[in-house]
PDB file of N, CA and C in Angstrom:
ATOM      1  N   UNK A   1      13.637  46.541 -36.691  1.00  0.00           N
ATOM      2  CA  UNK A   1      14.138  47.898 -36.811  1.00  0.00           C
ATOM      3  C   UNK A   1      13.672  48.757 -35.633  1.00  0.00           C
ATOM      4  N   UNK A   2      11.927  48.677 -35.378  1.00  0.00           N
ATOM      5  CA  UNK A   2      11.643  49.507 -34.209  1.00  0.00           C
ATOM      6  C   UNK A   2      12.282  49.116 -32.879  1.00  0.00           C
ATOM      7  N   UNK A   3      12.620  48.071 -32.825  1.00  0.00           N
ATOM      8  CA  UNK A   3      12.930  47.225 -31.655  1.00  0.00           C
ATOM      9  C   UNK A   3      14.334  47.705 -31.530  1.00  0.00           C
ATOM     10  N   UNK A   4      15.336  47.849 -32.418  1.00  0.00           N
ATOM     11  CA  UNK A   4      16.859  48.279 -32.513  1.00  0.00           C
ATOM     12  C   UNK A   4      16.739  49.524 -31.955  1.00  0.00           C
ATOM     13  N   UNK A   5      15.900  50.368 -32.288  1.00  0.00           N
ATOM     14  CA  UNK A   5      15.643  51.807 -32.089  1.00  0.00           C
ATOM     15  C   UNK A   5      15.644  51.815 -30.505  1.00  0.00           C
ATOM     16  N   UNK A   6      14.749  51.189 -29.936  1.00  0.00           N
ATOM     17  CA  UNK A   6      14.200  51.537 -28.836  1.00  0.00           C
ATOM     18  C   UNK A   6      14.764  51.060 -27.707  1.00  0.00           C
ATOM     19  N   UNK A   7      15.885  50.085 -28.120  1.00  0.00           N
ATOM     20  CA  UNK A   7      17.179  49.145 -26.992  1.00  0.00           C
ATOM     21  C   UNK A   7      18.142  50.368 -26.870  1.00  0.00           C
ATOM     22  N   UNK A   8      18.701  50.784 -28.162  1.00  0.00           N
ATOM     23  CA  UNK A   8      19.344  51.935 -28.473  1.00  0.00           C
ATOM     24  C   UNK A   8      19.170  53.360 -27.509  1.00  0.00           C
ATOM     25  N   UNK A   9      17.797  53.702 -27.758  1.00  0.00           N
ATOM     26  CA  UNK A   9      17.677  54.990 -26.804  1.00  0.00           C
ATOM     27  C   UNK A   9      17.228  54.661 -25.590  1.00  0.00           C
ATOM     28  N   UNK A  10      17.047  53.548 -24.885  1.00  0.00           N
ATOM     29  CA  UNK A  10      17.308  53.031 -23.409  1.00  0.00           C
ATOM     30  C   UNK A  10      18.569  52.935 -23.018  1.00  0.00           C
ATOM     31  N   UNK A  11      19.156  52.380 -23.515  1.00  0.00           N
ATOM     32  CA  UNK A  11      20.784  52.189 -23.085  1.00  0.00           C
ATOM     33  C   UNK A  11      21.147  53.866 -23.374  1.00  0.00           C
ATOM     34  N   UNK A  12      20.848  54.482 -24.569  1.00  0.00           N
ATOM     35  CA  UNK A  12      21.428  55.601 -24.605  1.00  0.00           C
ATOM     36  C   UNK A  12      21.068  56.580 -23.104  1.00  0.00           C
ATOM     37  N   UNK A  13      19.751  56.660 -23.087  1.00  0.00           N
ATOM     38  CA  UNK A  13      18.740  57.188 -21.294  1.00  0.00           C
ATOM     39  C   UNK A  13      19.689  56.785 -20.386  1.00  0.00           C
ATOM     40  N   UNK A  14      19.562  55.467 -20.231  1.00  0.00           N
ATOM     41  CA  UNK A  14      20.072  55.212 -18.759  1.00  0.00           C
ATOM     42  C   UNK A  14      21.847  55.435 -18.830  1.00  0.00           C
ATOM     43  N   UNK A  15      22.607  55.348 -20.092  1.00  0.00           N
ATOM     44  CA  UNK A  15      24.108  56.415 -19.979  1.00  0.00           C
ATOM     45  C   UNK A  15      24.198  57.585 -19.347  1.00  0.00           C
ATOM     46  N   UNK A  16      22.985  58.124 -19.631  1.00  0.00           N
ATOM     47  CA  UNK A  16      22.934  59.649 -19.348  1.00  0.00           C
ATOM     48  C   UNK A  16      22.535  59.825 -18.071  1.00  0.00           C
ATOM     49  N   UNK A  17      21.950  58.644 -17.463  1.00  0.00           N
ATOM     50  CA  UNK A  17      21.592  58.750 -16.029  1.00  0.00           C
ATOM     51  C   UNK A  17      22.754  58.326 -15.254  1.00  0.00           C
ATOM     52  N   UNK A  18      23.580  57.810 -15.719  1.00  0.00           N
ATOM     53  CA  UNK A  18      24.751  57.499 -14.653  1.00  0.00           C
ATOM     54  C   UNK A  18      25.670  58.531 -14.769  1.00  0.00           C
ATOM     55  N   UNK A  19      25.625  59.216 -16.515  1.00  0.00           N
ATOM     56  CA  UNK A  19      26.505  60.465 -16.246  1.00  0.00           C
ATOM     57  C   UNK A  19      26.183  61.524 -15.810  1.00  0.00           C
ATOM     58  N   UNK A  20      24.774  61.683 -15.329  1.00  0.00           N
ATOM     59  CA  UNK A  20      24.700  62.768 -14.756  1.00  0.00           C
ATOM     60  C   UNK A  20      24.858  62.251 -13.230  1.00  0.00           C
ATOM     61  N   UNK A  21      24.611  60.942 -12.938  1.00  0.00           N
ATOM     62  CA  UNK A  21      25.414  60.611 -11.053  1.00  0.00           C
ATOM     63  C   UNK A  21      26.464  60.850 -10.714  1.00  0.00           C
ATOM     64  N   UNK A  22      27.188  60.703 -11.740  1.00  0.00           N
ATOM     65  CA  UNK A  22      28.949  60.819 -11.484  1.00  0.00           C
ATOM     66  C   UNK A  22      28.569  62.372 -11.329  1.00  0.00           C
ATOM     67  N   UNK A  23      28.195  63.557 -12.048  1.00  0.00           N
ATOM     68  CA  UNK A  23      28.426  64.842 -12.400  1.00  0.00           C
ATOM     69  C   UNK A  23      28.038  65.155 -10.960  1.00  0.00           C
ATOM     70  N   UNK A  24      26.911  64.608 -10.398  1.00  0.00           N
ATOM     71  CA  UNK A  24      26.525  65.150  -8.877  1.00  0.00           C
ATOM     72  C   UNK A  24      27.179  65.046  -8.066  1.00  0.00           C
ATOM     73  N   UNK A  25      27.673  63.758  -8.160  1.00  0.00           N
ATOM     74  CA  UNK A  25      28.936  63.045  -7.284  1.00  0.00           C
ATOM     75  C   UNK A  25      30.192  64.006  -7.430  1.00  0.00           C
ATOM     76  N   UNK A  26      31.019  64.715  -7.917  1.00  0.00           N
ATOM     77  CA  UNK A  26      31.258  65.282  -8.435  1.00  0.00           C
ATOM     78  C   UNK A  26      31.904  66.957  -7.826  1.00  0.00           C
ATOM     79  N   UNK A  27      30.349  67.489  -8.101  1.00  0.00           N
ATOM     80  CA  UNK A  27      29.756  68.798  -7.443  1.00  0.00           C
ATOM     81  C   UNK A  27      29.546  68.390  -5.792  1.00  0.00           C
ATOM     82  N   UNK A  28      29.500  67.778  -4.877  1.00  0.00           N
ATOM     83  CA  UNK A  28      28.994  67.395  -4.198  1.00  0.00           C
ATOM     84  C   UNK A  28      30.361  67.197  -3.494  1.00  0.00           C
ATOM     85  N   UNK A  29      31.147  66.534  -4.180  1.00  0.00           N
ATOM     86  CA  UNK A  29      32.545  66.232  -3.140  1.00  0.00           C
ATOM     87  C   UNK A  29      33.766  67.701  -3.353  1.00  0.00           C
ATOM     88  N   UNK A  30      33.313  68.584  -4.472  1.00  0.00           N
ATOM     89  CA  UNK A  30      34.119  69.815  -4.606  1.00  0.00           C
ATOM     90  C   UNK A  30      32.943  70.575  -3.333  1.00  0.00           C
ATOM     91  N   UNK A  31      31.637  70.342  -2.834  1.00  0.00           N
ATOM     92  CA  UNK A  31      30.916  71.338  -1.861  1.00  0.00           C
ATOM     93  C   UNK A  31      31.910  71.027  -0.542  1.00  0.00           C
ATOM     94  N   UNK A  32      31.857  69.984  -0.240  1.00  0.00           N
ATOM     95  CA  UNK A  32      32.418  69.450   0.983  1.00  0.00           C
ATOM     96  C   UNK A  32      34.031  69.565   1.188  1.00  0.00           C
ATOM     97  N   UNK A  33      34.700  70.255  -0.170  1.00  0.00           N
ATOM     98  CA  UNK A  33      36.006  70.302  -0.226  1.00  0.00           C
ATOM     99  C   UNK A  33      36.278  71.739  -0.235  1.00  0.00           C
ATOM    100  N   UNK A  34      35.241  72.770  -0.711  1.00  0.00           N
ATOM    101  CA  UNK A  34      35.390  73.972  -0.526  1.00  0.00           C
ATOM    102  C   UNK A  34      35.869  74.170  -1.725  1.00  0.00           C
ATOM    103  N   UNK A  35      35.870  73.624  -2.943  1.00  0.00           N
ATOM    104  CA  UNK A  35      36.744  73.598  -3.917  1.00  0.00           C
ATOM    105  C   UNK A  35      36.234  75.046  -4.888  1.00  0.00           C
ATOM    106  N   UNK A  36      37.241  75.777  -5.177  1.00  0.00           N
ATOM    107  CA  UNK A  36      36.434  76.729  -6.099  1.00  0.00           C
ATOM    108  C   UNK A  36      36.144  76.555  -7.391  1.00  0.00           C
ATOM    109  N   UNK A  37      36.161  75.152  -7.900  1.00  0.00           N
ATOM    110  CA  UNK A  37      35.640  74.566  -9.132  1.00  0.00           C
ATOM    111  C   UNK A  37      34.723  74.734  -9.396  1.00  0.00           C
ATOM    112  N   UNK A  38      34.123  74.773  -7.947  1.00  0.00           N
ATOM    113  CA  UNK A  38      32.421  75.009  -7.875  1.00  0.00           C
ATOM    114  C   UNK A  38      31.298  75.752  -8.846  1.00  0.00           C
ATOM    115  N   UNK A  39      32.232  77.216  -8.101  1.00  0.00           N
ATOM    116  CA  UNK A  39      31.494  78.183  -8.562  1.00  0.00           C
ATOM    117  C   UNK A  39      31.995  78.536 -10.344  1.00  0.00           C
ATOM    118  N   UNK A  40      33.100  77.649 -10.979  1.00  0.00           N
ATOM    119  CA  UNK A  40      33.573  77.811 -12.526  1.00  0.00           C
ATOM    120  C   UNK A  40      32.421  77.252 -12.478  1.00  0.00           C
ATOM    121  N   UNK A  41      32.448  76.025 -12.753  1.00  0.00           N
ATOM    122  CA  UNK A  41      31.729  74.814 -13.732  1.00  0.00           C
ATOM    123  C   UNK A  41      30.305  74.680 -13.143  1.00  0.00           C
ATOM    124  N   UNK A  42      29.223  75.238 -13.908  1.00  0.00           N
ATOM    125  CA  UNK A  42      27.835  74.530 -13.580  1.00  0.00           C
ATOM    126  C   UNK A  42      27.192  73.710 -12.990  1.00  0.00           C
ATOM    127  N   UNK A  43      26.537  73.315 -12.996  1.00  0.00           N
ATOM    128  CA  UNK A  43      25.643  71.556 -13.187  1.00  0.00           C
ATOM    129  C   UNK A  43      25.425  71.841 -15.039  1.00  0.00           C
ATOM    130  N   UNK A  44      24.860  72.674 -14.953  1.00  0.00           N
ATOM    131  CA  UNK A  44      24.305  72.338 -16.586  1.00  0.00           C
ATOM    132  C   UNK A  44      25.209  72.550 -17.551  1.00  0.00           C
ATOM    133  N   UNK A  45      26.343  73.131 -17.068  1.00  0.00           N
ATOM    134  CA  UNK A  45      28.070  73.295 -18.652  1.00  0.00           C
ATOM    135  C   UNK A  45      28.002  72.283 -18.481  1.00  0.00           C
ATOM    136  N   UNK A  46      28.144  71.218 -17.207  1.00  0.00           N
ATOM    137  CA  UNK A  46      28.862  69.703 -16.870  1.00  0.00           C
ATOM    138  C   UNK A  46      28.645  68.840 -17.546  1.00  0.00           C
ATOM    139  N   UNK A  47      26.752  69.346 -17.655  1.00  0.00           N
ATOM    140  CA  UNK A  47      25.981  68.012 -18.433  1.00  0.00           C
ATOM    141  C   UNK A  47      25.626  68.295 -19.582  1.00  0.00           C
ATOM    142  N   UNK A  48      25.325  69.367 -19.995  1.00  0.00           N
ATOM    143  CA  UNK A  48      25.041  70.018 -21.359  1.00  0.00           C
ATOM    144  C   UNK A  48      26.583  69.500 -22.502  1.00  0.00           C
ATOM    145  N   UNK A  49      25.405  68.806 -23.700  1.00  0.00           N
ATOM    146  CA  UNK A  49      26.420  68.036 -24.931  1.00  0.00           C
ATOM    147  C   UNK A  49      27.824  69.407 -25.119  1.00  0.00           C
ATOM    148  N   UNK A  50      28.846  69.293 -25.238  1.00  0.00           N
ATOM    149  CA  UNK A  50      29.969  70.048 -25.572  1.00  0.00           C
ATOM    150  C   UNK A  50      31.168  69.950 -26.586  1.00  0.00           C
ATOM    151  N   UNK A  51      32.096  70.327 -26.831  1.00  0.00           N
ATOM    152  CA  UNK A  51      33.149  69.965 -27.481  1.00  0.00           C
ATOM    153  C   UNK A  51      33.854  68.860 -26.352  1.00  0.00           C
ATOM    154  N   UNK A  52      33.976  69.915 -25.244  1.00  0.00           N
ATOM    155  CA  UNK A  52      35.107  69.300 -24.194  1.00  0.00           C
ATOM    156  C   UNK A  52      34.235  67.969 -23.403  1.00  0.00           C
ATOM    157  N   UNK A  53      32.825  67.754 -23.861  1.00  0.00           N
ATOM    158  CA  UNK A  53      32.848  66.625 -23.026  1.00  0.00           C
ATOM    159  C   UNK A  53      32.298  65.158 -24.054  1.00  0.00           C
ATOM    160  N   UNK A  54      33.372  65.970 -25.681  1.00  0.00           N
ATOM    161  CA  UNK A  54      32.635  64.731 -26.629  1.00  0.00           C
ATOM    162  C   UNK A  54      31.134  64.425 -26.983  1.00  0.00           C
ATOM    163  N   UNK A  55      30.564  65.750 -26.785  1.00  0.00           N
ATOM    164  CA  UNK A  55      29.301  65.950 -27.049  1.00  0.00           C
ATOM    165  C   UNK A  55      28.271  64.881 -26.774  1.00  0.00           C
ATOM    166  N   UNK A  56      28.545  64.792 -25.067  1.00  0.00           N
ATOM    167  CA  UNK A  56      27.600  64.164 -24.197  1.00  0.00           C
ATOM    168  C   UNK A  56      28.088  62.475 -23.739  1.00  0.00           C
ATOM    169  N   UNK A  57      29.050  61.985 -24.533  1.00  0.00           N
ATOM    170  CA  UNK A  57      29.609  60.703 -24.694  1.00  0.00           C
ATOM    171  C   UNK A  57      30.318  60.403 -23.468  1.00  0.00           C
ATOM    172  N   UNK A  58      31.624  61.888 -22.959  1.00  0.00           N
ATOM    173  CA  UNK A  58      32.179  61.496 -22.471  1.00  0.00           C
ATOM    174  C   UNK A  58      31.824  60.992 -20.539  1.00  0.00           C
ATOM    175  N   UNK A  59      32.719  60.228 -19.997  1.00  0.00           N
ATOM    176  CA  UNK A  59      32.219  60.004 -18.797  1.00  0.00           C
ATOM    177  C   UNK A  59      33.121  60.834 -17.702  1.00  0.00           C
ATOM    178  N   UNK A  60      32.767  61.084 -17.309  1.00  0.00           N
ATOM    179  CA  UNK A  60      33.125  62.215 -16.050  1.00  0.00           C
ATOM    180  C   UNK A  60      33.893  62.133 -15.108  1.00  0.00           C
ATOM    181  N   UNK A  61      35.105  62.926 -15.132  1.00  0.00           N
ATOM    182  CA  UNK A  61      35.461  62.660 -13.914  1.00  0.00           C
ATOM    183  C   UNK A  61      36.327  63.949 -13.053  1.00  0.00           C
ATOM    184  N   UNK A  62      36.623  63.634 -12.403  1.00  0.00           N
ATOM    185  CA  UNK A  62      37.424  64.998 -11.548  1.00  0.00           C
ATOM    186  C   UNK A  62      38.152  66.160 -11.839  1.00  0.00           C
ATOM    187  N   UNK A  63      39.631  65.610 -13.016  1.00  0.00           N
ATOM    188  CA  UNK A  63      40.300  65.825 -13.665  1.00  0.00           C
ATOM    189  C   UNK A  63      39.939  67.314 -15.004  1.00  0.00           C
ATOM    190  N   UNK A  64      38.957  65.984 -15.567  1.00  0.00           N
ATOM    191  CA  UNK A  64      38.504  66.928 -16.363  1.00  0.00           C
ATOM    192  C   UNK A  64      37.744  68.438 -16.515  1.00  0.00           C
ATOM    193  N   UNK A  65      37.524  68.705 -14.966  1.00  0.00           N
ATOM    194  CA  UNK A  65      37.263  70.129 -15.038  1.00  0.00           C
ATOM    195  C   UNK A  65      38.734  70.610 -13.725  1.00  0.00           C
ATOM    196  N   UNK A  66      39.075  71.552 -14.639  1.00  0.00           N
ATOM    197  CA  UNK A  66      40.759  72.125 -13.870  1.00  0.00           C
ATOM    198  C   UNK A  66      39.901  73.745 -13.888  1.00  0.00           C
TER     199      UNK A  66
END
């Protein structure tokens, strides 16, 4: 049981570490694009659990912030 637990919130950690790479990745290619997405969307709306991003589940991508 402890062992299920603790595979669980590693895999869950390191999800959250790739979704927050994509989110930088992201911010980073709207800096270099001049994009005024910029200054809408955060870092922390991006990554912070939400409705619109499936409350932390979903994976990130370009599109999804208009």
């Amino acid at each position: 049981m402890i062992t299920t637990v603790a595979i669980l919130t590693v895999a869950y950690l390191f999800y959250q570490l790739v979704r927050a790479n994509l989110i930088a990745t992201i911010r980073i290619d709207w800096v270099t694009d001049a994009d005024p997405r910029f200054f809408k969307h955060s870092y922390d709306s991006m990554l912070n659990p939400s409705k619109q991003n499936w409350y932390g589940f979903r994976i990130p991508k370009d599109d999804h912030y208009l």
